[in-house]
N, C-alpha and C. Protein backbone atom coordinates (compact mmCIF):
# COMPACT_ATOMS: atom_id res chain seq x y z
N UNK A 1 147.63 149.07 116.07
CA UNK A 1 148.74 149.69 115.34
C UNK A 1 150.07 149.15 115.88
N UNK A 2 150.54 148.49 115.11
CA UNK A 2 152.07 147.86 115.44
C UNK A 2 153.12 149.26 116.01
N UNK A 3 153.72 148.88 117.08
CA UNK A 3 154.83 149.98 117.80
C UNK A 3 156.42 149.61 117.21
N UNK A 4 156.67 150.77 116.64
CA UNK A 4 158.14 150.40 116.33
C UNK A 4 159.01 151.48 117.08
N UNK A 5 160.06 150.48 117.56
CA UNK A 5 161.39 151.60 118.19
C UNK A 5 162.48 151.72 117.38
N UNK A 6 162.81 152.92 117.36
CA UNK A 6 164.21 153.25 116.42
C UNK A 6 164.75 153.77 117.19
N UNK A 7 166.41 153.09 116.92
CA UNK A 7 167.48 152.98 117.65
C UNK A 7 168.47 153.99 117.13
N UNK A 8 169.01 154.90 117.18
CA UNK A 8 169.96 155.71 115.56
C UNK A 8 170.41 157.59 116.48
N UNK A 9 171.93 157.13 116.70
CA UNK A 9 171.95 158.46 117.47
C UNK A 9 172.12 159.56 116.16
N UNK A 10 172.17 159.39 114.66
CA UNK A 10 171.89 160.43 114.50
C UNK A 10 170.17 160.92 114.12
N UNK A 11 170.70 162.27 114.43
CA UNK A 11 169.31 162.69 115.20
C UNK A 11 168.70 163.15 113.16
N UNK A 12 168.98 163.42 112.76
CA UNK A 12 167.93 163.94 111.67
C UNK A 12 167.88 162.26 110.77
N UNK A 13 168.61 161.41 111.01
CA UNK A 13 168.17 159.82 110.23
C UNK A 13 166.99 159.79 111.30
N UNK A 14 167.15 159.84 112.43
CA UNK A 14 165.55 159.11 113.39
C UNK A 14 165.02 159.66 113.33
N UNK A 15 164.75 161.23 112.87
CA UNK A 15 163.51 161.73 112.80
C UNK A 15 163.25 161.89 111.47
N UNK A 16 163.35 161.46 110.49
CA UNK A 16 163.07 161.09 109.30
C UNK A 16 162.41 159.36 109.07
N UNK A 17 163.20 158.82 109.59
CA UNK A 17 162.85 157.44 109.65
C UNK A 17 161.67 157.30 110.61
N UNK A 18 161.95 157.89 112.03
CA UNK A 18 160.09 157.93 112.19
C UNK A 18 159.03 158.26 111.60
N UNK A 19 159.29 159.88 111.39
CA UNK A 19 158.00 160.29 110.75
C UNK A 19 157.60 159.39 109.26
N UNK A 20 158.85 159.20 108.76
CA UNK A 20 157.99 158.08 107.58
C UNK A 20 157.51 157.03 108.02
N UNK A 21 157.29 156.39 109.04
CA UNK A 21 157.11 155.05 109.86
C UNK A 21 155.56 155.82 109.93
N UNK A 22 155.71 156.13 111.00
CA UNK A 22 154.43 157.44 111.35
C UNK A 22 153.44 157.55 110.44
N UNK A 23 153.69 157.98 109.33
CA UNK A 23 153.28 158.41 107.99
C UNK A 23 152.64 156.96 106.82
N UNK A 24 153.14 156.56 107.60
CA UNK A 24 152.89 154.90 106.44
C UNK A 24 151.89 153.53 107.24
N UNK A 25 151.27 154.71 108.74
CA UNK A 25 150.81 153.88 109.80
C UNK A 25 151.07 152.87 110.58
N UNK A 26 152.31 152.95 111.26
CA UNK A 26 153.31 152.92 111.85
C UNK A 26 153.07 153.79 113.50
N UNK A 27 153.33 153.65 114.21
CA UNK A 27 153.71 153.89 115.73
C UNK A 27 154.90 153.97 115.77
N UNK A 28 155.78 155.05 115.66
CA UNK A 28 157.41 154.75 115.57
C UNK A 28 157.57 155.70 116.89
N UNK A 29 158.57 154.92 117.74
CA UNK A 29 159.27 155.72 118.89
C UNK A 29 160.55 156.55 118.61
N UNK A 30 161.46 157.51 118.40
CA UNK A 30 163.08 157.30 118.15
C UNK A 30 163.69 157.27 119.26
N UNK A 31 165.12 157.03 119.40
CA UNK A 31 165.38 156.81 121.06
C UNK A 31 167.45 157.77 120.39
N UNK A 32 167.92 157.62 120.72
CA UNK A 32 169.27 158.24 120.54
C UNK A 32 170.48 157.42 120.80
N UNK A 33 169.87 156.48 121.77
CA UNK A 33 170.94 155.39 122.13
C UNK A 33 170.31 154.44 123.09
N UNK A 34 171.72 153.53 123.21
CA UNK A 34 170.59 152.17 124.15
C UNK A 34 170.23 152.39 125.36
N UNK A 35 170.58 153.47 125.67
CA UNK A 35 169.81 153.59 127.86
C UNK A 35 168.83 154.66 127.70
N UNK A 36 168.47 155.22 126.40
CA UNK A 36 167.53 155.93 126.14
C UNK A 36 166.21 154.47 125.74
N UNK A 37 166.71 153.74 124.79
CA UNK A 37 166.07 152.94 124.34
C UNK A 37 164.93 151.73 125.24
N UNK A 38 166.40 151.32 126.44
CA UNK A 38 166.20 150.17 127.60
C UNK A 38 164.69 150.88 128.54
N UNK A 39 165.45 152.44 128.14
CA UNK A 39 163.66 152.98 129.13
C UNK A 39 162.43 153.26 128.47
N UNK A 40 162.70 153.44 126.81
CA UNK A 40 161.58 153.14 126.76
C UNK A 40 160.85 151.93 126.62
N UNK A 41 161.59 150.34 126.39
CA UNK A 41 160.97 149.68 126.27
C UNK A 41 160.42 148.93 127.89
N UNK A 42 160.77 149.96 129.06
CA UNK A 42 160.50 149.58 130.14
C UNK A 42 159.09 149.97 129.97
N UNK A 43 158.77 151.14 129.36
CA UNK A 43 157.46 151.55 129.67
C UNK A 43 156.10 151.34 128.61
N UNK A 44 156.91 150.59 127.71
CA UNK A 44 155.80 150.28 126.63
C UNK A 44 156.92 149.26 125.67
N UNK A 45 155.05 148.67 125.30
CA UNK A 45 155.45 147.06 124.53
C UNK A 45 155.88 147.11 123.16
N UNK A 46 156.88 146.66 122.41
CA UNK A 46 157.21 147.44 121.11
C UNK A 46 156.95 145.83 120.59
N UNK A 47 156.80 146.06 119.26
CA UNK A 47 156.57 144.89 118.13
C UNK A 47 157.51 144.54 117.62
N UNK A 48 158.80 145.45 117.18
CA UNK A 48 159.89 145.98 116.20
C UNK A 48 161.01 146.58 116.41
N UNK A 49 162.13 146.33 116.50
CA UNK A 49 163.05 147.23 116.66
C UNK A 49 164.31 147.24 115.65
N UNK A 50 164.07 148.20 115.04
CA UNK A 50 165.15 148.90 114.49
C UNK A 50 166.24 150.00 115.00
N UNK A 51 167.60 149.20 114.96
CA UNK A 51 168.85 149.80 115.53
C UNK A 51 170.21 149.80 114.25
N UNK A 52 170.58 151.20 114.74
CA UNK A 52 172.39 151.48 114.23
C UNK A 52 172.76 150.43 115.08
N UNK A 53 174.19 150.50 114.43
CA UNK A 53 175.18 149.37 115.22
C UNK A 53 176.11 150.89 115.97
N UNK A 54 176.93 151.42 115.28
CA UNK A 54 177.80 152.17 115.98
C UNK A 54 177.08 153.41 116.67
N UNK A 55 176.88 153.22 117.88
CA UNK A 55 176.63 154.07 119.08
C UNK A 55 176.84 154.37 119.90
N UNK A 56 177.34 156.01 120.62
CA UNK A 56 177.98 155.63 121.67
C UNK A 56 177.68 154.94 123.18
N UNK A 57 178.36 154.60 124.26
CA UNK A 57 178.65 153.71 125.22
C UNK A 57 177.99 152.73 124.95
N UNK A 58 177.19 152.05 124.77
CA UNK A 58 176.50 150.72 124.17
C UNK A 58 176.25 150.66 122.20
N UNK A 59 176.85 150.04 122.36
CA UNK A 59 176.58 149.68 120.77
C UNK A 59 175.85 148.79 120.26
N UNK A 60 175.19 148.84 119.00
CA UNK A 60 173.97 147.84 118.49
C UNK A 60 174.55 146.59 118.78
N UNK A 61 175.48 146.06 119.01
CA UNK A 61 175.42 144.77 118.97
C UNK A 61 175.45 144.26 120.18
N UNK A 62 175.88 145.42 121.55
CA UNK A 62 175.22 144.97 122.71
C UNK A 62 173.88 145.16 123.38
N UNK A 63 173.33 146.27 122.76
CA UNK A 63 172.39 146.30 122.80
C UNK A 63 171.61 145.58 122.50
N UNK A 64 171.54 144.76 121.14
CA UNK A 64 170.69 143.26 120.89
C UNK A 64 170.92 142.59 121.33
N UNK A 65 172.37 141.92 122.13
CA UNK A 65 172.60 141.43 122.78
C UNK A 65 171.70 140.77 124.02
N UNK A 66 171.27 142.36 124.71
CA UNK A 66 170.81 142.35 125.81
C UNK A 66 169.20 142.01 125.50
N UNK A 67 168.58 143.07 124.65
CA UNK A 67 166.97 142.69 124.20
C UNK A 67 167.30 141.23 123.71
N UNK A 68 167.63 140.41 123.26
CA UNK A 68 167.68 138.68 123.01
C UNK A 68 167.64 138.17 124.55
N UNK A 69 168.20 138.56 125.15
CA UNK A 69 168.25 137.90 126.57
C UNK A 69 167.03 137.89 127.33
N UNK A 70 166.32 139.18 127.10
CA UNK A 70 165.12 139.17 127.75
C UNK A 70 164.10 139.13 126.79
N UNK A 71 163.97 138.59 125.45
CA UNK A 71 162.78 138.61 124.33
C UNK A 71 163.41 138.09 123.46
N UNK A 72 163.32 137.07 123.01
CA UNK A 72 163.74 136.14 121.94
C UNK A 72 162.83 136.32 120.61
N UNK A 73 161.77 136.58 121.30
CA UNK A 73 160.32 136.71 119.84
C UNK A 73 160.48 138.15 118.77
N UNK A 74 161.00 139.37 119.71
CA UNK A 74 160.45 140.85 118.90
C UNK A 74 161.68 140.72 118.02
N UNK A 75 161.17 140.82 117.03
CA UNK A 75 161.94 141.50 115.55
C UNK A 75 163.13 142.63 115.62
N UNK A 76 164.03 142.22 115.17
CA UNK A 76 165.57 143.74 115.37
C UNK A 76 165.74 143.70 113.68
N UNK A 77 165.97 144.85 113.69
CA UNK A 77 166.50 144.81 111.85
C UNK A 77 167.59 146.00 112.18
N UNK A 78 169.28 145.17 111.97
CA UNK A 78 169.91 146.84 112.09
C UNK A 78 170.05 147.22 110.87
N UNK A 79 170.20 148.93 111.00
CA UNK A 79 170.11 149.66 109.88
C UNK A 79 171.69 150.60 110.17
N UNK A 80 172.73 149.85 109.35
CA UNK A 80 174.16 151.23 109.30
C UNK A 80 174.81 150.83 108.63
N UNK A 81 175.96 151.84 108.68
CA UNK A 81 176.92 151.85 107.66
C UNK A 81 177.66 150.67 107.69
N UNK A 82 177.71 150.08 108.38
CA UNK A 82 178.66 149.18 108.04
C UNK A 82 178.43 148.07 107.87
N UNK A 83 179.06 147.61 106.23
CA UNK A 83 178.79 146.66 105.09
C UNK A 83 179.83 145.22 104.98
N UNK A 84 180.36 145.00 106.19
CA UNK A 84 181.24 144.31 105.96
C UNK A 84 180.73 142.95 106.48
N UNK A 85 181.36 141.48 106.13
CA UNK A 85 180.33 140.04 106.06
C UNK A 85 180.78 139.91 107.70
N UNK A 86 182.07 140.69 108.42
CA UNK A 86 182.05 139.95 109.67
C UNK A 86 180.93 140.70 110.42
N UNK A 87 180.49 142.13 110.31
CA UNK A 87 179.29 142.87 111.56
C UNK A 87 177.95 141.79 110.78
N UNK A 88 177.93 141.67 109.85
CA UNK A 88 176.71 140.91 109.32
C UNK A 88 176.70 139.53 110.28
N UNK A 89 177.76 138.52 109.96
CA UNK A 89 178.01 137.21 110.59
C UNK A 89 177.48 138.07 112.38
N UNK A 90 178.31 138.77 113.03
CA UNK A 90 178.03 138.81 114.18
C UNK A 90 176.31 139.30 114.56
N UNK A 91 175.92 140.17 114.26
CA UNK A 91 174.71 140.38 114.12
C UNK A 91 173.88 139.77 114.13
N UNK A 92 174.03 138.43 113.03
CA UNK A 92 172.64 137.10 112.92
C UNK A 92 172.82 136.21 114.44
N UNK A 93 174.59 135.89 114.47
CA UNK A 93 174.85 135.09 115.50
C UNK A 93 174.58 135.63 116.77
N UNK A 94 173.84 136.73 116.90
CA UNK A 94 173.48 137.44 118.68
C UNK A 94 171.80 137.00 118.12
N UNK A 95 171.39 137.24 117.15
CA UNK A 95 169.96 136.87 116.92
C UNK A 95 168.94 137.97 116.10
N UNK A 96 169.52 138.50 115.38
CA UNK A 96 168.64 139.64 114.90
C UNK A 96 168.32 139.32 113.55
N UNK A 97 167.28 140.37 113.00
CA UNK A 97 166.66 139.34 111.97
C UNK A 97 166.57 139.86 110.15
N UNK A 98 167.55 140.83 110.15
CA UNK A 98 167.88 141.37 109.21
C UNK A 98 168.63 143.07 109.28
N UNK A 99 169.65 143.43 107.90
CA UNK A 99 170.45 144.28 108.37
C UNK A 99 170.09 144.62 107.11
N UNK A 100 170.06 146.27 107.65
CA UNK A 100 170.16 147.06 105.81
C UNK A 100 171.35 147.78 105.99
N UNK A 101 171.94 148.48 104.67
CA UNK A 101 173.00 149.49 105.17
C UNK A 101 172.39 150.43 104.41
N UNK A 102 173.22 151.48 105.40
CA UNK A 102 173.31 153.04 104.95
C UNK A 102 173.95 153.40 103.34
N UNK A 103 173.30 154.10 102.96
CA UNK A 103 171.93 155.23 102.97
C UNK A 103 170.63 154.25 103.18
N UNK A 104 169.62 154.56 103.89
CA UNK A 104 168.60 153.62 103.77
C UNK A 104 167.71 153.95 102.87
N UNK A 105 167.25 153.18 101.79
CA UNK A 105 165.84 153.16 101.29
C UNK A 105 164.63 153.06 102.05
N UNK A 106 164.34 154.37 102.08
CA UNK A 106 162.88 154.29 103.17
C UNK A 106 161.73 153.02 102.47
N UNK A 107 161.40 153.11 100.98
CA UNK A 107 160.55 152.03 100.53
C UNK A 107 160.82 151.02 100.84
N UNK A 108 162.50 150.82 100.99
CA UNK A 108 162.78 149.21 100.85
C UNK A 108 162.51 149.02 102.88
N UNK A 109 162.84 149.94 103.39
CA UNK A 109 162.32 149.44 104.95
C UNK A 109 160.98 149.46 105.13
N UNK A 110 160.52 149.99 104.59
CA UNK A 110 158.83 149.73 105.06
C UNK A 110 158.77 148.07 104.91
N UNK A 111 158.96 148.03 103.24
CA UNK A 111 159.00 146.40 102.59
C UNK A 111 159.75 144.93 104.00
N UNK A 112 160.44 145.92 104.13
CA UNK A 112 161.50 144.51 105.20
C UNK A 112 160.79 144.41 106.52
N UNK A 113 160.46 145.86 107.19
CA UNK A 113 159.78 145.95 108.09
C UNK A 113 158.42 145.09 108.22
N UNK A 114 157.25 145.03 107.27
CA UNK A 114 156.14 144.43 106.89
C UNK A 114 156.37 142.90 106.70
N UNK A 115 157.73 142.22 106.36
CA UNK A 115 157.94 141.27 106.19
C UNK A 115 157.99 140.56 107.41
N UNK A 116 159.20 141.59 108.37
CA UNK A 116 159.33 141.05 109.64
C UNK A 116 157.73 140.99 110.42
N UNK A 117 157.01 141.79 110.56
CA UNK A 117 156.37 141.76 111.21
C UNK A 117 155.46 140.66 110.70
N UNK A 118 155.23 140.60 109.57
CA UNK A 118 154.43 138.85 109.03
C UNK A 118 154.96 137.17 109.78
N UNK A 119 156.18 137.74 109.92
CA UNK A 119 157.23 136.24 110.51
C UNK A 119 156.33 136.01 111.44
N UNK A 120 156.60 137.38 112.93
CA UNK A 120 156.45 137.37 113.89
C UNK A 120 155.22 136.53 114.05
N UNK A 121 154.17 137.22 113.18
CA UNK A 121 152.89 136.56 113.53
C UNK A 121 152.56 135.21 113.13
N UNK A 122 153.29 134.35 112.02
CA UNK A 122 153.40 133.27 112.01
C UNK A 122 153.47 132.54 113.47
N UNK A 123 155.40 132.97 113.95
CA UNK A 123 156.08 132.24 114.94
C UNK A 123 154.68 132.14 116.34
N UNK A 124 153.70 133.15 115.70
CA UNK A 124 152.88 133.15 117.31
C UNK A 124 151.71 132.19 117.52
N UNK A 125 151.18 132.04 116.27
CA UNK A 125 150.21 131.16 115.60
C UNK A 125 149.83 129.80 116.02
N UNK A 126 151.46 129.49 116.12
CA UNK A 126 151.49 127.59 116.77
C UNK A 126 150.94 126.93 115.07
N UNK A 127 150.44 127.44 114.17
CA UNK A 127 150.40 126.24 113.38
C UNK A 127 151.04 126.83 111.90
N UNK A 128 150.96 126.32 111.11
CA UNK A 128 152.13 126.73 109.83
C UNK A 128 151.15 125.97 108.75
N UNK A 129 151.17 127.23 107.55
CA UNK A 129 150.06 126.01 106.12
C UNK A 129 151.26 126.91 105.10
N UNK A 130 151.62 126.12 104.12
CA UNK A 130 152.42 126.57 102.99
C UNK A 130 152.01 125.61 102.12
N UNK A 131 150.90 126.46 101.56
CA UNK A 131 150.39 125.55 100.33
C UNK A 131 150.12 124.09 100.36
N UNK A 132 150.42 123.23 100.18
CA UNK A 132 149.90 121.43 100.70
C UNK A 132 150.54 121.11 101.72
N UNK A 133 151.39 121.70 102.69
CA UNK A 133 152.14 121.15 103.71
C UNK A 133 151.61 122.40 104.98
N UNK A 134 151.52 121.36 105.99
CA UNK A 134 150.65 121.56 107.58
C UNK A 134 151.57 121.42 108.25
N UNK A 135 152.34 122.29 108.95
CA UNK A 135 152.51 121.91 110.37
C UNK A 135 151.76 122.60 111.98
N UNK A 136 151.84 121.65 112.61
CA UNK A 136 151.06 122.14 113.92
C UNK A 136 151.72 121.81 115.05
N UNK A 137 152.26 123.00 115.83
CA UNK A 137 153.34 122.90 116.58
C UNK A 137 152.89 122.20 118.38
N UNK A 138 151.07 122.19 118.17
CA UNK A 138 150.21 121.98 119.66
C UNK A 138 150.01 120.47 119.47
N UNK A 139 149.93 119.76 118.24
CA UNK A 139 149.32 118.25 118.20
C UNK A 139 151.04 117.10 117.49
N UNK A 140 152.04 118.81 117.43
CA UNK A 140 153.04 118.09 117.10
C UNK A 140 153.30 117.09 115.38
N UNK A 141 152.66 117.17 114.66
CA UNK A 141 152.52 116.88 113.92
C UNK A 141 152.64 117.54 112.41
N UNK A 142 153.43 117.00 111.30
CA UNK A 142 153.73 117.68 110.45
C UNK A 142 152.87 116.81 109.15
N UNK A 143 152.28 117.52 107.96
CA UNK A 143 151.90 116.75 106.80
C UNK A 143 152.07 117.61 105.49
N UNK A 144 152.08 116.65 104.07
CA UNK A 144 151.97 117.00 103.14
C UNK A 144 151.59 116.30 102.05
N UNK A 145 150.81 116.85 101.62
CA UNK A 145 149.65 116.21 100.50
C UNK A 145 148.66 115.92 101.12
N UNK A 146 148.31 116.04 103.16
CA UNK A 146 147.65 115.50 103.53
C UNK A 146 148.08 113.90 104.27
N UNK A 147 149.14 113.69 103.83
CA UNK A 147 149.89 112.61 104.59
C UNK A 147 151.00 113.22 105.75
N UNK A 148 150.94 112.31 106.77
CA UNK A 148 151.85 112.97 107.58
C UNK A 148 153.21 112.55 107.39
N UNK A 149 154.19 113.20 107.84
CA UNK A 149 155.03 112.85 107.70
C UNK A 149 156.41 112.08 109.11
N UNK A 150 157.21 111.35 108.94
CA UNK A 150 157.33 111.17 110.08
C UNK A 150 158.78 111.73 110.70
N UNK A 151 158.62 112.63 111.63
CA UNK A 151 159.87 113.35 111.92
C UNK A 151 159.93 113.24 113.29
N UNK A 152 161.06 113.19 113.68
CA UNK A 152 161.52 113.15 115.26
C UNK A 152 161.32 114.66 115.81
N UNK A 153 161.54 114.50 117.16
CA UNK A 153 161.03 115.83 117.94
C UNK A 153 162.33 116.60 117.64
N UNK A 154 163.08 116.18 117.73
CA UNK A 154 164.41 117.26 117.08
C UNK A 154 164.32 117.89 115.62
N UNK A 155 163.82 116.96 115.01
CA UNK A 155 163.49 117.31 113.06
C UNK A 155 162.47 118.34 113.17
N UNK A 156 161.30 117.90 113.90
CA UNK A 156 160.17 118.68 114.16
C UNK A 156 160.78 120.04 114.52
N UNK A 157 160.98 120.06 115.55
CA UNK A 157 161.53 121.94 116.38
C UNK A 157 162.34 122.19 115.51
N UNK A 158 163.54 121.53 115.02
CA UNK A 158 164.19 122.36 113.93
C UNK A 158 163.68 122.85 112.77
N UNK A 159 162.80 121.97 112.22
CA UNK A 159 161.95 123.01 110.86
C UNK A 159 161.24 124.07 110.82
N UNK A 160 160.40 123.59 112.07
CA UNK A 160 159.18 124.80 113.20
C UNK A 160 159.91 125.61 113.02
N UNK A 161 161.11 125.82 113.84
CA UNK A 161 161.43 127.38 114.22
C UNK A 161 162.64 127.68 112.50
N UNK A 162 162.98 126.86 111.70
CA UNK A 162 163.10 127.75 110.70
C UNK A 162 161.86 128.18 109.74
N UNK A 163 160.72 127.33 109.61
CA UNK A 163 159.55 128.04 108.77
C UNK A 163 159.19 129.07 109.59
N UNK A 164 159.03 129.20 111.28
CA UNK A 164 158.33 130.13 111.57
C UNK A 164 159.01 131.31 110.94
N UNK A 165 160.14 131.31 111.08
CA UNK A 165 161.12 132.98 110.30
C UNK A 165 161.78 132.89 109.16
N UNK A 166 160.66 132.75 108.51
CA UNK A 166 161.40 132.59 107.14
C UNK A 166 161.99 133.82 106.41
N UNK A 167 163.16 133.50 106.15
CA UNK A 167 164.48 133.90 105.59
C UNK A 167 165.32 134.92 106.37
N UNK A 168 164.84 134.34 107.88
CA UNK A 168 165.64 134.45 108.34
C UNK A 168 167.08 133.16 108.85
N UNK A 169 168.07 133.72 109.09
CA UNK A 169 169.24 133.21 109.04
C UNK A 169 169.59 132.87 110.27
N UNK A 170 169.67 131.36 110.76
CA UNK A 170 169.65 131.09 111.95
C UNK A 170 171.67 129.89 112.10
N UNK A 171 172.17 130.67 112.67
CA UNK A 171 173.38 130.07 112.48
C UNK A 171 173.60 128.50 113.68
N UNK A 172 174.88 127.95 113.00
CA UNK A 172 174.13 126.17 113.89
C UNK A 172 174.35 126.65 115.60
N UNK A 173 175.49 127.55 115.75
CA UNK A 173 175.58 127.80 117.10
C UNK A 173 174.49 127.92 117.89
N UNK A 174 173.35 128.94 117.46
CA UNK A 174 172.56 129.28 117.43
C UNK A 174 170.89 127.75 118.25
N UNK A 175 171.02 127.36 116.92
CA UNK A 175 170.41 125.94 116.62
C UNK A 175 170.64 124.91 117.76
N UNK A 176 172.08 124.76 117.49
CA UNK A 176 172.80 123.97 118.82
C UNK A 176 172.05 124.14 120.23
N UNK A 177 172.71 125.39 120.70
CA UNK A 177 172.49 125.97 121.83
C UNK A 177 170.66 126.13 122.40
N UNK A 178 169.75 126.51 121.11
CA UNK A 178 168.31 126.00 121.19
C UNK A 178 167.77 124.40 121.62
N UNK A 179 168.12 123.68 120.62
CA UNK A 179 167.83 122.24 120.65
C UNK A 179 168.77 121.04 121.02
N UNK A 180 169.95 121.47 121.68
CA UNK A 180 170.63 120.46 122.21
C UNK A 180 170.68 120.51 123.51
N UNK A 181 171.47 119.59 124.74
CA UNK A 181 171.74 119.82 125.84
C UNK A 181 172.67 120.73 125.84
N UNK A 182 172.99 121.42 127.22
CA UNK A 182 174.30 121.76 127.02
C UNK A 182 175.77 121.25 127.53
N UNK A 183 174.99 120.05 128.34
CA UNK A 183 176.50 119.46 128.12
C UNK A 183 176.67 118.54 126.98
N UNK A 184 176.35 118.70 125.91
CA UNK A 184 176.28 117.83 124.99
C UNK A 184 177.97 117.92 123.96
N UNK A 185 177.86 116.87 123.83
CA UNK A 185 179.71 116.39 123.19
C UNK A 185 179.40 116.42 121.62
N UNK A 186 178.66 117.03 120.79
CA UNK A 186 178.29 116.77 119.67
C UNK A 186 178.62 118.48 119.22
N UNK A 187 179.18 118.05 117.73
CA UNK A 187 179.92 119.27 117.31
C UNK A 187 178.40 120.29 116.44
N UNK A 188 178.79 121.48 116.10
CA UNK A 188 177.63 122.31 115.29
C UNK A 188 177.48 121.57 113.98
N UNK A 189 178.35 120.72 113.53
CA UNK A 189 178.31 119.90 112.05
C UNK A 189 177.20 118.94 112.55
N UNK A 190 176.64 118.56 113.82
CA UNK A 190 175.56 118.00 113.67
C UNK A 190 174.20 118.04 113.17
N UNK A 191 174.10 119.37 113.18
CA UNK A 191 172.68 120.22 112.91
C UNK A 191 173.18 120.20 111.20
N UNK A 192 174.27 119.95 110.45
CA UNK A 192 174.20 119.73 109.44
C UNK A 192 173.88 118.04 108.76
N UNK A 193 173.73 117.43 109.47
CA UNK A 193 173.29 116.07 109.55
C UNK A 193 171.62 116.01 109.53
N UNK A 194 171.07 116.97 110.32
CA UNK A 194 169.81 116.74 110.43
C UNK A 194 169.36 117.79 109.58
N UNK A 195 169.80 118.99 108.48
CA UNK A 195 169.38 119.81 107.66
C UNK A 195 169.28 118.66 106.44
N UNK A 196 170.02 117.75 106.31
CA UNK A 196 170.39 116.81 105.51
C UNK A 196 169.33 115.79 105.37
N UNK A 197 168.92 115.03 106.48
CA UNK A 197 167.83 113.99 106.78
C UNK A 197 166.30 114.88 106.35
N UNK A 198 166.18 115.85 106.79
CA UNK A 198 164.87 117.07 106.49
C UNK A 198 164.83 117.26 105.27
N UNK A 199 166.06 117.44 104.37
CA UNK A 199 165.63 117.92 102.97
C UNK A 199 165.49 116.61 102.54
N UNK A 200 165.54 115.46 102.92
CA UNK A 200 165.76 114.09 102.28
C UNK A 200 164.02 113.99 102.50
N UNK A 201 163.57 113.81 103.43
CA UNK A 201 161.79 113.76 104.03
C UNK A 201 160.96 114.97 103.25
N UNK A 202 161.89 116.17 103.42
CA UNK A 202 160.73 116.66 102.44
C UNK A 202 160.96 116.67 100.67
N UNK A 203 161.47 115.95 100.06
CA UNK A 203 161.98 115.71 98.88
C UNK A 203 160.88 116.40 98.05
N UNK A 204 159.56 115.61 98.50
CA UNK A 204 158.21 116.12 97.47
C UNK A 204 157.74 117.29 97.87
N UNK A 205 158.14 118.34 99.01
CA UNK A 205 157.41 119.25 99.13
C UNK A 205 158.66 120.72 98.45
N UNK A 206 157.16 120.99 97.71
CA UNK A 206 157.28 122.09 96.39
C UNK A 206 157.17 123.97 97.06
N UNK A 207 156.60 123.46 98.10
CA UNK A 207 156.48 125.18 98.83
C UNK A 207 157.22 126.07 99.86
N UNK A 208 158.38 125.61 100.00
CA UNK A 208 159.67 125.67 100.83
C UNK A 208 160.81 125.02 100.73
N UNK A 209 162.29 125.93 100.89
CA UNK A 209 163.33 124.98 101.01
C UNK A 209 164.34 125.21 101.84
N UNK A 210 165.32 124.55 102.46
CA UNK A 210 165.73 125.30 103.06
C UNK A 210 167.37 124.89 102.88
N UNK A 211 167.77 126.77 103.02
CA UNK A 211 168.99 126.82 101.90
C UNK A 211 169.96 126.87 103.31
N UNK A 212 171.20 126.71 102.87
CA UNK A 212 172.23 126.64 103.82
C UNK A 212 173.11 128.39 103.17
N UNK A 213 173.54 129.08 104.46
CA UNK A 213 173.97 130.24 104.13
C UNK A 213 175.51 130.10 104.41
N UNK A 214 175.80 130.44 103.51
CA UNK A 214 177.49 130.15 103.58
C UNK A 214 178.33 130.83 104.95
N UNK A 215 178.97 129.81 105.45
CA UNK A 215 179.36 130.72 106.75
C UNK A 215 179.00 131.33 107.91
N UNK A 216 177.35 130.73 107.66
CA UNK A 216 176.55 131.08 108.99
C UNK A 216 175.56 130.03 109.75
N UNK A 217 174.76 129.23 108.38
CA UNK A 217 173.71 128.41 108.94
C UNK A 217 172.90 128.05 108.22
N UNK A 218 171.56 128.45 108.66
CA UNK A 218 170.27 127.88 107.53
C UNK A 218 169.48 128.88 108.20
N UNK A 219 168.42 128.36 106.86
CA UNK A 219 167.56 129.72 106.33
C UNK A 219 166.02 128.66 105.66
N UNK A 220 165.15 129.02 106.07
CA UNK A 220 163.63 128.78 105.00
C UNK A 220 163.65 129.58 104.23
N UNK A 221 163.12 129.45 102.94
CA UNK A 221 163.06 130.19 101.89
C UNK A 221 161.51 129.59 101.06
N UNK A 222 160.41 130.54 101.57
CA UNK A 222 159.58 129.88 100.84
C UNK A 222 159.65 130.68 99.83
N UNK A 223 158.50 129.66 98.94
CA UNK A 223 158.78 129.57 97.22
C UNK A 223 157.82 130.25 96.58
């Protein structure tokens, strides 16, 4: 049974949002805030985490902050009021992997929730099949139609880790800071050079694409 933590100091949204978690077979924890939260994930392994942004003394966005630092893999989806493109922009750019706002649709979080948790298990897999196209992240090697294709180890990790999370929104800072050095003299418009060369190689493949998000980065979008 997948463990989910909810992050949300108000108290009748988290106990609603659990028990429907609960209810839909779900493991849902609620926590009230992030030093409530930090202990429970000291004492048990969560799959999922769903967080408010505005909370008091730590707020969702340091709080993800901090879980990115020590877990790059578990799933965050924040859930609050606030609808505006800069908490969105900041949010993807700390690393989290989708935002709903308030009022929440409990159907539509189950739906997002189930999605995330599908990524996850991709990203864990090591190998990737989308319809005629193979990738395999252990023999390094990418194909389609059954032909391989030929991509550099930079082309390679950059597609890997956008198919593994698909539609999720990975900004170039982001990208950069993954697959470059860091003393490296090369601007974030580089990673738009090589989104460029990738859609050029995969021209013929029909089961993925990958879209550029205005103002933030890139995204897989399978089809």
């Amino acid at each position: 049974m997948f463990k989910i933590l909810v992050v949300e100091d108000d108290r009748d949204l988290n106990r609603s949002v659990c028990s429907f978690l609960n209810n839909s077979g779900y493991e849902a924890v609620g926590c009230l805030g992030a030093e409530e939260a930090y202990d429970a994930m000291y004492s048990t392994v969560f799959d999922l985490i769903v967080s408010d942004i505005m909370m008091p003394n730590i707020d969702g966005f340091e709080f993800a902050k901090t879980v990115r630092s020590l877990n790059n893999d578990i799933p965050i989806l924040f859930m609050t009021a606030r609808d505006d493109f800069a908490s969105k922009q900041r949010g993807y750019r700390i690393g989290i992997d989708d935002y709903m706002t308030k009022p929440i649709d409990l159907d539509e979080l189950f739906l997002r929730i189930g999605a995330l948790l599908r990524r996850a298990k991709i990203a864990s897999s090591r190998r990737i099949e989308l319809d005629n196209f193979v990738m395999d992240a252990d023999e390094r090697t990418a194909e389609l139609k059954g032909e391989e294709i030929s991509l550099t180890q930079r082309e390679f990790d950059l597609l890997y880790k956008l198919l593994s999370y698909p539609k999720k929104t990975f900004t170039r800072t982001q990208l950069m800071d993954e697959f470059w050095d860091v003393d490296t003299q090369a601007s974030t418009r580089t990673v738009d050079v090589y989104m460029t060369k990738l859609r050029a190689k995969l021209s013929d493949c029909d089961a993925f694409e990958i879209q550029t998000v205005h103002g933030l980065g890139y995204k897989a979008v399978i089809k």
